[in-house]
C-alpha atoms as a PDB file:
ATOM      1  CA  UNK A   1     106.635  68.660  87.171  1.00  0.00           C
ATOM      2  CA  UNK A   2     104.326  69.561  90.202  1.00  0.00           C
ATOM      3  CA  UNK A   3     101.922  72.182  90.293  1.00  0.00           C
ATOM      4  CA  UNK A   4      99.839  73.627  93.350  1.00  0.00           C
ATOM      5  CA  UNK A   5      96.797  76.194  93.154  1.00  0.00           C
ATOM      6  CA  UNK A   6      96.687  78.013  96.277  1.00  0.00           C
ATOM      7  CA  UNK A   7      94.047  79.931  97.337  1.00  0.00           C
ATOM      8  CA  UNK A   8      95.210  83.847  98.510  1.00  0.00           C
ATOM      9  CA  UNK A   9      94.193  86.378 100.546  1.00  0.00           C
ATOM     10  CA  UNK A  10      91.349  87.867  98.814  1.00  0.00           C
ATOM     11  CA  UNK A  11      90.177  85.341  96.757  1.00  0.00           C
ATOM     12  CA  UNK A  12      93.300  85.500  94.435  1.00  0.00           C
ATOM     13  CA  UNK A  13      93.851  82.467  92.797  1.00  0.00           C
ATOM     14  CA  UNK A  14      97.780  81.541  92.949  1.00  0.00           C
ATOM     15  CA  UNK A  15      99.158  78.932  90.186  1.00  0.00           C
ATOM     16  CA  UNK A  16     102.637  77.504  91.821  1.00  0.00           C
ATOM     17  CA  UNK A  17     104.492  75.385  89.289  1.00  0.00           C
ATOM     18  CA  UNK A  18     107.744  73.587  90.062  1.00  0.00           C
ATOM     19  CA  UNK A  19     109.410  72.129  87.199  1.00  0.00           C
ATOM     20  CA  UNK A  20     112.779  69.930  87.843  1.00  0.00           C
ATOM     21  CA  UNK A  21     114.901  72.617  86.214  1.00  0.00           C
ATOM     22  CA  UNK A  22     115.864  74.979  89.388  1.00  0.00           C
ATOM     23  CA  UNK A  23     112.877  77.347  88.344  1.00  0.00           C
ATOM     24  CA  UNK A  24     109.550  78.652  89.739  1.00  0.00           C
ATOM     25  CA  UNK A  25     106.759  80.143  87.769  1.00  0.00           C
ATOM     26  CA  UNK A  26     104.712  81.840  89.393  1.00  0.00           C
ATOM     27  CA  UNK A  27     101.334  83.533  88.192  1.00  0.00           C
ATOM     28  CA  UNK A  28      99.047  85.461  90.279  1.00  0.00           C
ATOM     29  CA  UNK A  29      95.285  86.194  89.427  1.00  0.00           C
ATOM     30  CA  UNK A  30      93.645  88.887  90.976  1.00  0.00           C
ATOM     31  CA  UNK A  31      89.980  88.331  89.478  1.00  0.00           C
ATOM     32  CA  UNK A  32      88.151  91.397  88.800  1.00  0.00           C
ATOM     33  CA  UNK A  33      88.321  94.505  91.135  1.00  0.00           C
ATOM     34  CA  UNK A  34      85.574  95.243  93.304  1.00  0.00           C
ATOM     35  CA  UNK A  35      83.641  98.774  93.521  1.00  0.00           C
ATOM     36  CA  UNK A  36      85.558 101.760  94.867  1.00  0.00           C
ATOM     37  CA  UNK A  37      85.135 102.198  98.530  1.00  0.00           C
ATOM     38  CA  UNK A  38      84.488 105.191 100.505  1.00  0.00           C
ATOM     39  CA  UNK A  39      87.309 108.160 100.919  1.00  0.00           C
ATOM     40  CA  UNK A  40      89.019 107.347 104.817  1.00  0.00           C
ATOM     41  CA  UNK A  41      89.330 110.071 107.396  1.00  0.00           C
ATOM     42  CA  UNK A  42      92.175 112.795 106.881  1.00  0.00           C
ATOM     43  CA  UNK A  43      95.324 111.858 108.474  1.00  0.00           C
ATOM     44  CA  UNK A  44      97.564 114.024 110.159  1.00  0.00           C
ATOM     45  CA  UNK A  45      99.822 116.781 108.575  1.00  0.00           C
ATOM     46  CA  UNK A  46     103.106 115.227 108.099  1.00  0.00           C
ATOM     47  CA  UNK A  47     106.470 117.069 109.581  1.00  0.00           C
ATOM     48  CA  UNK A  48     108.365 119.600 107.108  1.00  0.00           C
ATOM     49  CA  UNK A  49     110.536 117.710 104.671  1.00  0.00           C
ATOM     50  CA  UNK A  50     114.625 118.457 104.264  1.00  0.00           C
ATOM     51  CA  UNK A  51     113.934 119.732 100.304  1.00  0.00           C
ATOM     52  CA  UNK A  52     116.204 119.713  97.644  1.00  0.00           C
ATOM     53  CA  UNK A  53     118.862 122.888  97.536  1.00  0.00           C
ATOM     54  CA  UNK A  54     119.821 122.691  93.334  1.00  0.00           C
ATOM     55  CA  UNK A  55     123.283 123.020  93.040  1.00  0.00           C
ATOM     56  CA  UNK A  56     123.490 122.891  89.170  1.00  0.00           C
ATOM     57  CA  UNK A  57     124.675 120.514  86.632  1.00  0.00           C
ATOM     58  CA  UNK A  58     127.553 118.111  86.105  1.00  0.00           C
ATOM     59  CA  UNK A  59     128.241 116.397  82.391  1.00  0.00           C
ATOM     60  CA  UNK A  60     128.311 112.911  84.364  1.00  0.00           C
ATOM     61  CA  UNK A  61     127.489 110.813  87.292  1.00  0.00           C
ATOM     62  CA  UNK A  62     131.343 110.590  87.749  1.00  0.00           C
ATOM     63  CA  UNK A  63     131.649 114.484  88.121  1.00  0.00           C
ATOM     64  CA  UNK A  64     129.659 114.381  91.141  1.00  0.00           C
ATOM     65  CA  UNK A  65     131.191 116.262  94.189  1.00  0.00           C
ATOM     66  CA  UNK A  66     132.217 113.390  96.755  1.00  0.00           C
ATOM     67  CA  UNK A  67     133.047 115.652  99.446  1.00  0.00           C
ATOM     68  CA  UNK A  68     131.484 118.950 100.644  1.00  0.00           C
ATOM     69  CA  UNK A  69     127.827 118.716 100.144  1.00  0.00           C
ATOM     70  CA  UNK A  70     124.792 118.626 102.524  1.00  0.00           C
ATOM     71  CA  UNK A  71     121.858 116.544 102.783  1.00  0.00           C
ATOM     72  CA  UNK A  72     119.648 118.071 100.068  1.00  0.00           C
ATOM     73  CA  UNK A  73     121.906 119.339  97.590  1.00  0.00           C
ATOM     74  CA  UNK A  74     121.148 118.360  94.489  1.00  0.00           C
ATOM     75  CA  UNK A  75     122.816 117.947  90.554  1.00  0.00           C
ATOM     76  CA  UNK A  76     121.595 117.328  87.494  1.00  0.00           C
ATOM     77  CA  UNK A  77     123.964 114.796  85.277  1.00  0.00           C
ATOM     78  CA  UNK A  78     123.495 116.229  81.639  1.00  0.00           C
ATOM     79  CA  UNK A  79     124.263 112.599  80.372  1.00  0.00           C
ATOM     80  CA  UNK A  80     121.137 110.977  81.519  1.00  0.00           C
ATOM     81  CA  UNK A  81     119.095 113.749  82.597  1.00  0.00           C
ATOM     82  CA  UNK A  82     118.032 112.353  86.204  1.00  0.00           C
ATOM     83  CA  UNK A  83     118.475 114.731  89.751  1.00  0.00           C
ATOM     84  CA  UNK A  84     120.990 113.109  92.276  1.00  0.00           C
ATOM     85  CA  UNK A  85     120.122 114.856  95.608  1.00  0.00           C
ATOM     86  CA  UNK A  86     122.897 114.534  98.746  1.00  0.00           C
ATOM     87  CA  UNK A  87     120.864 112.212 101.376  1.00  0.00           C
ATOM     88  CA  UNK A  88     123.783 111.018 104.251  1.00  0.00           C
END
């Protein structure tokens, strides 16, 4: 078995251990967080988005239209309870 401890950006300490089985562990520690910095400038307002156009519901991802939608329409599948919105 080797091991390494690397020094990372930041100060983070980085234990690297390579063991002969084709495995590597790899544990990161951050330390403890510095104070809060100050709020940045305000960026630019970003363009309009496409939004979601809610279609309705199917009773599962299979009964999902294939054909004839638009980017942005949008289904929710009763069986799992997510969205799935149209994107290409």
């Amino acid at each position: 078995m080797t091991s390494a401890l690397v020094n990372g950006v930041g100060g983070s300490n980085i234990s690297l251990e390579v063991v002969p089985q084709p495995r590597v562990v790899v544990t990161i520690d951050r330390g403890v967080a510095g104070p809060q910095g100050p709020t940045g400038p305000l960026g630019p307002t970003g363009p309009q988005g496409t939004g979601i156009n809610m279609k309705g519901t199917v009773a599962t991802v299979n009964d999902l239209p294939a054909t004839g939608n638009t980017v942005g329409d949008g289904y929710v599948v009763l069986a799992n309870g997510h969205v799935y919105v149209w994107s290409a």
